[in-house]
PDB file of N, CA and C in Angstrom:
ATOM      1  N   UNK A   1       0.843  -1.191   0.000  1.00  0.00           N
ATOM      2  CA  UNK A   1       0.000   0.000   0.000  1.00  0.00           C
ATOM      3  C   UNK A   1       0.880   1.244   0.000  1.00  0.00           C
ATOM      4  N   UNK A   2       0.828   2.571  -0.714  1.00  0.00           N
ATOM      5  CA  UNK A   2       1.795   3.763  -1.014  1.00  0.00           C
ATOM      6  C   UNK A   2       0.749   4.489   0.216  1.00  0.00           C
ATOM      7  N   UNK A   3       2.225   4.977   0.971  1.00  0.00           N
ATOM      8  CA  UNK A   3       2.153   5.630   1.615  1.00  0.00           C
ATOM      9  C   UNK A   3       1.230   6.909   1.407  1.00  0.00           C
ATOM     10  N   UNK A   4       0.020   7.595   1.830  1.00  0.00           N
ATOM     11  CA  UNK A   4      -0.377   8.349   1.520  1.00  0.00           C
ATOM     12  C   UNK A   4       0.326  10.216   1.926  1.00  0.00           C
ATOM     13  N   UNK A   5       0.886   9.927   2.653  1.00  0.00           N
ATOM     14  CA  UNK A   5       1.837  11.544   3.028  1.00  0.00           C
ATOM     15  C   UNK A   5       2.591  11.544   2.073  1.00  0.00           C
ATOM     16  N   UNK A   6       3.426  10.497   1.152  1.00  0.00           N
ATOM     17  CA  UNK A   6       4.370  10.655   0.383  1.00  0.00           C
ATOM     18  C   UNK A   6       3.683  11.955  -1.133  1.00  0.00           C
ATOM     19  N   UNK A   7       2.394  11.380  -1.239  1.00  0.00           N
ATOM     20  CA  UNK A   7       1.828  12.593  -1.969  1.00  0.00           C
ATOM     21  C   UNK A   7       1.486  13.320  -2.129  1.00  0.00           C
ATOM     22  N   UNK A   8       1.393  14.319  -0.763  1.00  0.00           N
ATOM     23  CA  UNK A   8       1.831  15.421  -0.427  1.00  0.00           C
ATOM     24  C   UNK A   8       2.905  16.000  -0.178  1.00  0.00           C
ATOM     25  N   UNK A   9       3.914  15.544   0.151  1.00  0.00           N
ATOM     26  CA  UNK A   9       5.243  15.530   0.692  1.00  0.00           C
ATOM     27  C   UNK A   9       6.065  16.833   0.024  1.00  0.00           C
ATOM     28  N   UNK A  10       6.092  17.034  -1.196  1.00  0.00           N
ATOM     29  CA  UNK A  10       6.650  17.656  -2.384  1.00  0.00           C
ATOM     30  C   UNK A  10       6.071  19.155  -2.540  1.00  0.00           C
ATOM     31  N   UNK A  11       4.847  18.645  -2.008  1.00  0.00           N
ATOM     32  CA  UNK A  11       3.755  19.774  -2.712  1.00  0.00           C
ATOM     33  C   UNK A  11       3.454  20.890  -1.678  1.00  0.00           C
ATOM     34  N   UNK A  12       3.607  20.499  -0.182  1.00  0.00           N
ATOM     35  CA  UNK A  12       3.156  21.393   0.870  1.00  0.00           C
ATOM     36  C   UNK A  12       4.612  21.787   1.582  1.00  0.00           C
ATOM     37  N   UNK A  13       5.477  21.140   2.204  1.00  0.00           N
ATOM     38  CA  UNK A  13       6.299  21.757   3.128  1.00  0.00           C
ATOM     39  C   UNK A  13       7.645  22.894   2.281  1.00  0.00           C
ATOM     40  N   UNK A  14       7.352  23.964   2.544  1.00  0.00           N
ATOM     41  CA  UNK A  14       8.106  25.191   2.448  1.00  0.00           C
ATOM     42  C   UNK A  14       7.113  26.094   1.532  1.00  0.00           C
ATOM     43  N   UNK A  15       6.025  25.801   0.998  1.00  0.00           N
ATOM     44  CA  UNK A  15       5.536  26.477   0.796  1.00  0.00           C
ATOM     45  C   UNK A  15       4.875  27.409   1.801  1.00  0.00           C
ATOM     46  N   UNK A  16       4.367  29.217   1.099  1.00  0.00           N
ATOM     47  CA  UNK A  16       3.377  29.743   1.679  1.00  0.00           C
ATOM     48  C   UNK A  16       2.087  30.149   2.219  1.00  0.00           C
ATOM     49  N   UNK A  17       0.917  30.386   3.201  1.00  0.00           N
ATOM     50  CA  UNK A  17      -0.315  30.059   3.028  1.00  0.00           C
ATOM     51  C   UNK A  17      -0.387  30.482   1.554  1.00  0.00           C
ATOM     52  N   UNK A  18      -0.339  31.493   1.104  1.00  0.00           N
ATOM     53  CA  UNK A  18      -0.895  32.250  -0.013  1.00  0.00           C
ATOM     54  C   UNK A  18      -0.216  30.756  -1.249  1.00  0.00           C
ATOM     55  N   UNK A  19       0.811  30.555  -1.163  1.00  0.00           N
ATOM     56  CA  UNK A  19       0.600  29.305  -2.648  1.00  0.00           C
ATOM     57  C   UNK A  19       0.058  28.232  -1.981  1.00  0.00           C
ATOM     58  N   UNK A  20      -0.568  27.774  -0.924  1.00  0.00           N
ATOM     59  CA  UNK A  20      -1.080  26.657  -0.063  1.00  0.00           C
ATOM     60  C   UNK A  20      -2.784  26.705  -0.802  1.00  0.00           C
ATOM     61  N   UNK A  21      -3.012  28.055  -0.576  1.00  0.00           N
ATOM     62  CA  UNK A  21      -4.298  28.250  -0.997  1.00  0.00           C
ATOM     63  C   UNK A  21      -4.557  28.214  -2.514  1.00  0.00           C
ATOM     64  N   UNK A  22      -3.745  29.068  -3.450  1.00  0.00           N
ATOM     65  CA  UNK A  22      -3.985  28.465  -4.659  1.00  0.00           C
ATOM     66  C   UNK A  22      -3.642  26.821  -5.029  1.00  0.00           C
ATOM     67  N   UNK A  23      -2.891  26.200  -4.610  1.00  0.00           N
ATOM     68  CA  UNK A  23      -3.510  24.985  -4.260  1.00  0.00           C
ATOM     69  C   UNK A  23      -4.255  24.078  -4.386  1.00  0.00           C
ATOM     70  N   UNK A  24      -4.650  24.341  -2.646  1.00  0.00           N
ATOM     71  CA  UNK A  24      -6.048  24.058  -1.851  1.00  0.00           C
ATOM     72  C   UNK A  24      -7.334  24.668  -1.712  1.00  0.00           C
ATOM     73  N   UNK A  25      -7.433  26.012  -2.124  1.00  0.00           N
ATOM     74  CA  UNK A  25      -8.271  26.794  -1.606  1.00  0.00           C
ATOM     75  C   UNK A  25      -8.350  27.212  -0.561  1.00  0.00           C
ATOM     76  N   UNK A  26      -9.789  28.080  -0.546  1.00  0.00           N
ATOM     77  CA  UNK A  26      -9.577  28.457   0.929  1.00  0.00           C
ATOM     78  C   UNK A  26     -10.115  27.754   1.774  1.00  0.00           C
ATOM     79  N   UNK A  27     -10.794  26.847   1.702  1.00  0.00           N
ATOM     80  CA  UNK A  27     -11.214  25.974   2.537  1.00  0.00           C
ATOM     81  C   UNK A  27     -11.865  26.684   3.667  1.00  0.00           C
ATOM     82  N   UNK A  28     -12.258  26.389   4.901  1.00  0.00           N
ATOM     83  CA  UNK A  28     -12.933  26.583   6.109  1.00  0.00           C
ATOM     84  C   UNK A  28     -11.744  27.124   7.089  1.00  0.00           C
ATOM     85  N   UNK A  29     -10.707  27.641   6.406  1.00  0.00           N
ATOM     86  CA  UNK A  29      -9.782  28.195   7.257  1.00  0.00           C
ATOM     87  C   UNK A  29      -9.172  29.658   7.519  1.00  0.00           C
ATOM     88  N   UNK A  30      -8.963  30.005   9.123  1.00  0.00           N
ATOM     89  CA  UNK A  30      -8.870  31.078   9.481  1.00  0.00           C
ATOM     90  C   UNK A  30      -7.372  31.539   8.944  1.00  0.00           C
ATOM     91  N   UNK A  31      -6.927  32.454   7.943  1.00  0.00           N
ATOM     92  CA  UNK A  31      -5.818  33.055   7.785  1.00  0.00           C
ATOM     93  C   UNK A  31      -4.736  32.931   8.481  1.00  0.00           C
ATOM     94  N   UNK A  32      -5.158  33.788   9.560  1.00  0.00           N
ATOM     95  CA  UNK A  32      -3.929  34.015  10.658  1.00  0.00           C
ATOM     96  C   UNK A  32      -3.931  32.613  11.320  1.00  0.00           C
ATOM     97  N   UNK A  33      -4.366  31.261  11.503  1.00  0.00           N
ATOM     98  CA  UNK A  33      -3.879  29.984  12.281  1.00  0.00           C
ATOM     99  C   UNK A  33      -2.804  29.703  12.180  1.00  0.00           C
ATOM    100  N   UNK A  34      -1.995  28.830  12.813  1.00  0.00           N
ATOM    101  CA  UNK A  34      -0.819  27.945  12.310  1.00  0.00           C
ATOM    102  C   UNK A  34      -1.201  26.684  11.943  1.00  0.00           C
ATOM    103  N   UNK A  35      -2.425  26.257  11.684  1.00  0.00           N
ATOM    104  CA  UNK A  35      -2.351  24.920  11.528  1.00  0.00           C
ATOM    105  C   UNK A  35      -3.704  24.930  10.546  1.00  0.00           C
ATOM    106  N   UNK A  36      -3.837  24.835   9.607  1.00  0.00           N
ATOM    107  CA  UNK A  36      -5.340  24.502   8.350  1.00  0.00           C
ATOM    108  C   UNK A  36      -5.520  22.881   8.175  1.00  0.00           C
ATOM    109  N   UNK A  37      -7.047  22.409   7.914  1.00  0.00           N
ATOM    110  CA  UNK A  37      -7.712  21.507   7.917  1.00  0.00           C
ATOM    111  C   UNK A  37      -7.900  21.623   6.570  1.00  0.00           C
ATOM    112  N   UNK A  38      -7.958  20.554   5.558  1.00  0.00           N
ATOM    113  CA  UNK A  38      -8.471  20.333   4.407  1.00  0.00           C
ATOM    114  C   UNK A  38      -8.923  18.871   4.383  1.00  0.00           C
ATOM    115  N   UNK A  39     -10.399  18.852   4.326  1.00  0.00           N
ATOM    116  CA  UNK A  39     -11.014  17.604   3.928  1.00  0.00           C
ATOM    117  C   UNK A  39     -11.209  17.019   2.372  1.00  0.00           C
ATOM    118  N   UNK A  40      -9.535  15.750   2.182  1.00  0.00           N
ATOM    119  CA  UNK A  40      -9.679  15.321   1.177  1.00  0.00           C
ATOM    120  C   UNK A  40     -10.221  13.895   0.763  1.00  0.00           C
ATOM    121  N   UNK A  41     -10.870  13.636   1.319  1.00  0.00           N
ATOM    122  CA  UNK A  41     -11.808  12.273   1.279  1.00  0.00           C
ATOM    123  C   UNK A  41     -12.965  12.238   2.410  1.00  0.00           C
ATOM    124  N   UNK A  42     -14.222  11.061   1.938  1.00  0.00           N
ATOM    125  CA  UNK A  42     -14.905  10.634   2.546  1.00  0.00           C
ATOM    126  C   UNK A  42     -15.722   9.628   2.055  1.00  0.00           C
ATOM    127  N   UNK A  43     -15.808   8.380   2.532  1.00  0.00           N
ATOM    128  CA  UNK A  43     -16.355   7.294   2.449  1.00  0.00           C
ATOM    129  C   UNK A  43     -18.211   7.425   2.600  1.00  0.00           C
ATOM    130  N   UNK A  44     -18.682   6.470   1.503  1.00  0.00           N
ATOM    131  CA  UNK A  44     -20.127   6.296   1.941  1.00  0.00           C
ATOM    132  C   UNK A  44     -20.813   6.207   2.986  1.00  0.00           C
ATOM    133  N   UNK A  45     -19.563   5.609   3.959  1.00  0.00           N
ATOM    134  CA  UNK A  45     -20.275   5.162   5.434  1.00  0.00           C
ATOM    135  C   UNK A  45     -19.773   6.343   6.381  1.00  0.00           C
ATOM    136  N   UNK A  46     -19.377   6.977   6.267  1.00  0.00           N
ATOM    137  CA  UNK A  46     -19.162   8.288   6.945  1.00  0.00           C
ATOM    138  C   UNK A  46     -17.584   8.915   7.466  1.00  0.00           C
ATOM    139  N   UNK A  47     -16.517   7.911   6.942  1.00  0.00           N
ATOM    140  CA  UNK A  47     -15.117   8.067   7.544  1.00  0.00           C
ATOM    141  C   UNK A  47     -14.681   9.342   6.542  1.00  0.00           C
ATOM    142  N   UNK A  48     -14.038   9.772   7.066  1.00  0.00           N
ATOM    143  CA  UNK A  48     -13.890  11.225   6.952  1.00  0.00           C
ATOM    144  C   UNK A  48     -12.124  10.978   6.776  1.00  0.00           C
ATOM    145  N   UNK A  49     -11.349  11.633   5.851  1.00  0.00           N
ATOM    146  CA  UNK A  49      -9.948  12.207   5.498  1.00  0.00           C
ATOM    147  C   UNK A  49      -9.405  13.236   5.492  1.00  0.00           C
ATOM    148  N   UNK A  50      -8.663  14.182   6.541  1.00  0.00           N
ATOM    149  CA  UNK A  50      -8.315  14.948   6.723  1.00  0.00           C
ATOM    150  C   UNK A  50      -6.532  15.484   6.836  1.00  0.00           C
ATOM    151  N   UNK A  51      -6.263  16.364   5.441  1.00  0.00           N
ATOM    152  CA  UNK A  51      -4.781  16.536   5.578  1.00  0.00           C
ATOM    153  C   UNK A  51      -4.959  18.116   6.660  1.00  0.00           C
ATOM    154  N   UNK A  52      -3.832  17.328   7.559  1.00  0.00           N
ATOM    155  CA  UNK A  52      -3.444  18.883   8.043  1.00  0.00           C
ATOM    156  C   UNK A  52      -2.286  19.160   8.539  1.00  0.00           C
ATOM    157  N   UNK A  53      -2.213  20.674   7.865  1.00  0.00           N
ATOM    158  CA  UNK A  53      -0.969  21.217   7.785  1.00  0.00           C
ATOM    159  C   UNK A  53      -0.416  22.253   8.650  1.00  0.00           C
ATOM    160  N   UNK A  54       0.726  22.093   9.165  1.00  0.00           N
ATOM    161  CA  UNK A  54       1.038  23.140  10.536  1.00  0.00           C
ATOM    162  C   UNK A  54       2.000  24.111   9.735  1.00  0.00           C
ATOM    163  N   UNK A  55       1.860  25.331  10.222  1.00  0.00           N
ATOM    164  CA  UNK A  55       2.721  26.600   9.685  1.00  0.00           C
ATOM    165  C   UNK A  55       3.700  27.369  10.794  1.00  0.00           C
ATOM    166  N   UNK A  56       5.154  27.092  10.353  1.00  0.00           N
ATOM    167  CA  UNK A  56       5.407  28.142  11.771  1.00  0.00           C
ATOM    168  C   UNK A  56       6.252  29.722   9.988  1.00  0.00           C
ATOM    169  N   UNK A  57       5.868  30.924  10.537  1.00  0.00           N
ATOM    170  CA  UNK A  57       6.313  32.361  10.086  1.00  0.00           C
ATOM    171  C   UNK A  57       5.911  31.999   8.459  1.00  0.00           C
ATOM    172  N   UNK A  58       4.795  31.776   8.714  1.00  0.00           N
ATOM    173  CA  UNK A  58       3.703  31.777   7.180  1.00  0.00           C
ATOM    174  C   UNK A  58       4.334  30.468   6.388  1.00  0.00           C
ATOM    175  N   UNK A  59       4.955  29.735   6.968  1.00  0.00           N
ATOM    176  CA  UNK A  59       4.797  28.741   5.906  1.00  0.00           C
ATOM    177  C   UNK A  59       5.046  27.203   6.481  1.00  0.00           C
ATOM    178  N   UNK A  60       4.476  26.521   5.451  1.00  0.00           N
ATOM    179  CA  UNK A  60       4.182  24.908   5.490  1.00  0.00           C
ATOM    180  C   UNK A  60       5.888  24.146   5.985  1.00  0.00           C
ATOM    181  N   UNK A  61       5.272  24.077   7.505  1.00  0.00           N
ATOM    182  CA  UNK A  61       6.334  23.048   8.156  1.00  0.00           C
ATOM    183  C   UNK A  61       6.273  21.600   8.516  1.00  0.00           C
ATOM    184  N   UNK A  62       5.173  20.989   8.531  1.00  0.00           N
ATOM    185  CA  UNK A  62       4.469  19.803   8.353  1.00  0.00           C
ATOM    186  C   UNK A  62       3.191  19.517   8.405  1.00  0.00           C
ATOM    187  N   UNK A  63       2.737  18.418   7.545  1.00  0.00           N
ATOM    188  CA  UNK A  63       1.238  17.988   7.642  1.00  0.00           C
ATOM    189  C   UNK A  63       1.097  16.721   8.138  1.00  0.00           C
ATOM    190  N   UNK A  64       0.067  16.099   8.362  1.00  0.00           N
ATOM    191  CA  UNK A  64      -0.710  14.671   8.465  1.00  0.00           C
ATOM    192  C   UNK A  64      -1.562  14.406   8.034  1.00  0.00           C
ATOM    193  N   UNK A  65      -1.581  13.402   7.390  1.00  0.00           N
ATOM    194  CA  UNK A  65      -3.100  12.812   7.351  1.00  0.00           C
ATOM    195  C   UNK A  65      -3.877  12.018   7.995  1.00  0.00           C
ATOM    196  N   UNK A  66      -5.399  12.041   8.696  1.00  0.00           N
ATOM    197  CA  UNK A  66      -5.956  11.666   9.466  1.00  0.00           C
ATOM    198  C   UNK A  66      -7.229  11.604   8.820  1.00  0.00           C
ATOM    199  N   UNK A  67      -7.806   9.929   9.330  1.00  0.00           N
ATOM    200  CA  UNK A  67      -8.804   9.449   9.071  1.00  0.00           C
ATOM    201  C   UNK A  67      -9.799   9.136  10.118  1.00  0.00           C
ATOM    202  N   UNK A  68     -11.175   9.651  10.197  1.00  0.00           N
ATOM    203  CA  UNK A  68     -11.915   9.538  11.444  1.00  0.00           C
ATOM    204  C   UNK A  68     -13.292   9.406  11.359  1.00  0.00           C
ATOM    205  N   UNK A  69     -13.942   8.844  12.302  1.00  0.00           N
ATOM    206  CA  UNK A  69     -15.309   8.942  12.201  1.00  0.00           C
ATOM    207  C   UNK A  69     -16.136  10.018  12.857  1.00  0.00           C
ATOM    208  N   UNK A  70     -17.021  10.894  12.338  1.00  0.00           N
ATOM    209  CA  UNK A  70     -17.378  11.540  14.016  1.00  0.00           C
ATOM    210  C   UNK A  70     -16.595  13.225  13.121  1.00  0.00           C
ATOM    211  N   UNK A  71     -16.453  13.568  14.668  1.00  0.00           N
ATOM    212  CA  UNK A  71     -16.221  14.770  14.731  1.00  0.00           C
ATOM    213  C   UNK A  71     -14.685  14.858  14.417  1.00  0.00           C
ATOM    214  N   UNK A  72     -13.584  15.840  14.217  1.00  0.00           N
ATOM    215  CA  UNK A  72     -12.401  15.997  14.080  1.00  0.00           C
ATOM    216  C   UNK A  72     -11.746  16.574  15.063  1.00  0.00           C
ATOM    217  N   UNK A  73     -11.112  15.782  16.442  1.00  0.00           N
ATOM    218  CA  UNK A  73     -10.553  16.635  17.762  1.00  0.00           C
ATOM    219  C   UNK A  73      -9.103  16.544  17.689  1.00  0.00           C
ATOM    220  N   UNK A  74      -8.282  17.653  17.406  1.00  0.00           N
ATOM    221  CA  UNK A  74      -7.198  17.722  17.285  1.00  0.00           C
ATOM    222  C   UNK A  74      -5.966  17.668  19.035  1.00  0.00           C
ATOM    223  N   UNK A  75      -7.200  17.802  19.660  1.00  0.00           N
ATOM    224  CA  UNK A  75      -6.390  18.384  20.866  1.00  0.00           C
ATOM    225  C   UNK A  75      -6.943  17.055  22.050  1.00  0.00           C
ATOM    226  N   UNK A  76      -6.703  15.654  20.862  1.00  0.00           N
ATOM    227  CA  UNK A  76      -6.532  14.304  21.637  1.00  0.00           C
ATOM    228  C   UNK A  76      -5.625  14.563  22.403  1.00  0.00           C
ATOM    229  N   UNK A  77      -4.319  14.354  22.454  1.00  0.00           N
ATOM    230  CA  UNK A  77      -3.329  14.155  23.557  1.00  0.00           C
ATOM    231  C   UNK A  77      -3.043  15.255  24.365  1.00  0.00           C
ATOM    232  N   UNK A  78      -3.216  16.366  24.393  1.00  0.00           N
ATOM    233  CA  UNK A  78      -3.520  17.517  25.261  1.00  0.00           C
ATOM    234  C   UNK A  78      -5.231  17.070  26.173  1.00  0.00           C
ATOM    235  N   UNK A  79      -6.183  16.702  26.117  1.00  0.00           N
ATOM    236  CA  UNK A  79      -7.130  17.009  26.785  1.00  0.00           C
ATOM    237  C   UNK A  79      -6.924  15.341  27.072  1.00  0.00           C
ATOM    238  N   UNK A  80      -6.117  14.181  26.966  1.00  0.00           N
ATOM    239  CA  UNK A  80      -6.014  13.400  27.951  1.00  0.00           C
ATOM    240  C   UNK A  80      -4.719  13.460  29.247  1.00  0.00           C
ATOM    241  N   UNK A  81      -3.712  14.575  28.420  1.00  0.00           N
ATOM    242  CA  UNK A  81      -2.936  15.151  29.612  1.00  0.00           C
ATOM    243  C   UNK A  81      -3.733  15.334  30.605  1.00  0.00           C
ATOM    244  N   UNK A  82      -4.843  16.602  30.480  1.00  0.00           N
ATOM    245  CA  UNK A  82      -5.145  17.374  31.107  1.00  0.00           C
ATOM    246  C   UNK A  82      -6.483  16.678  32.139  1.00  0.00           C
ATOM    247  N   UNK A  83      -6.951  15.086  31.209  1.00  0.00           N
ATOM    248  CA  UNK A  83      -7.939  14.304  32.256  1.00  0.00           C
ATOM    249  C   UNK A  83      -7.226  13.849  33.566  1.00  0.00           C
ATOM    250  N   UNK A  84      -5.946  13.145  33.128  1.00  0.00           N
ATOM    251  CA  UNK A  84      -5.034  12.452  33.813  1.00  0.00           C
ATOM    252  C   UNK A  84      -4.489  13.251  34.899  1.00  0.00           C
ATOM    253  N   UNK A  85      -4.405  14.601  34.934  1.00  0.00           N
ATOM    254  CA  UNK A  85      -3.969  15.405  35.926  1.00  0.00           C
ATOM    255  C   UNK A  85      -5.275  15.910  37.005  1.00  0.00           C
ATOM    256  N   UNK A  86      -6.221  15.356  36.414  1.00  0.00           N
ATOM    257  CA  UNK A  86      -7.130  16.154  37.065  1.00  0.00           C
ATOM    258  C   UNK A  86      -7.341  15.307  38.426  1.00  0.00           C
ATOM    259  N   UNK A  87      -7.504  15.985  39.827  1.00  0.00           N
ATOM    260  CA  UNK A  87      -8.109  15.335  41.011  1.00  0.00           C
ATOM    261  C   UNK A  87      -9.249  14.794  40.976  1.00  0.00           C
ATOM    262  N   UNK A  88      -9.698  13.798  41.385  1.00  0.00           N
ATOM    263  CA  UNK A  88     -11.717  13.323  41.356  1.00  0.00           C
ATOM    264  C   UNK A  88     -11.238  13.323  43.089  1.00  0.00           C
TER     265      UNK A  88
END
């Protein structure tokens, strides 16, 4: 099976939002973020494909791709830090 990051690989890191967006478009994303969501797949049954790309001083420093059902929570391993610390 080909790696699916490999085909992005070329195309996103060092680029700028502004050539990110001609691209991608503008997608559902806030300008000023460091990090944009682009939904490039979705299955009949509802699994969802999501590349996303982190920016540090306007430009493309790495992406992932992520496949999910449901909603899209980026801030998995931060909000189980933050269960695990908590007192009951």
């Amino acid at each position: 099976m080909k790696n699916k990051n490999l085909a992005y690989n070329d195309s996103i890191i060092g680029k700028t939002k502004k050539e990110i967006i001609e691209e991608f478009g503008h997608g559902f994303n806030f300008y000023p973020d460091d990090s944009w969501n682009y939904e490039i797949g979705k299955t009949w049954w509802g699994m969802k494909t999501t590349l996303i790309i982190d920016f540090e001083k306007n430009k493309a420093t790495k992406f992932k791709i992520k496949s999910y059902y449901g909603k899209l929570n980026l801030n998995n391993e931060k909000n189980a830090k933050n269960r695990s610390n908590t007192k009951l």
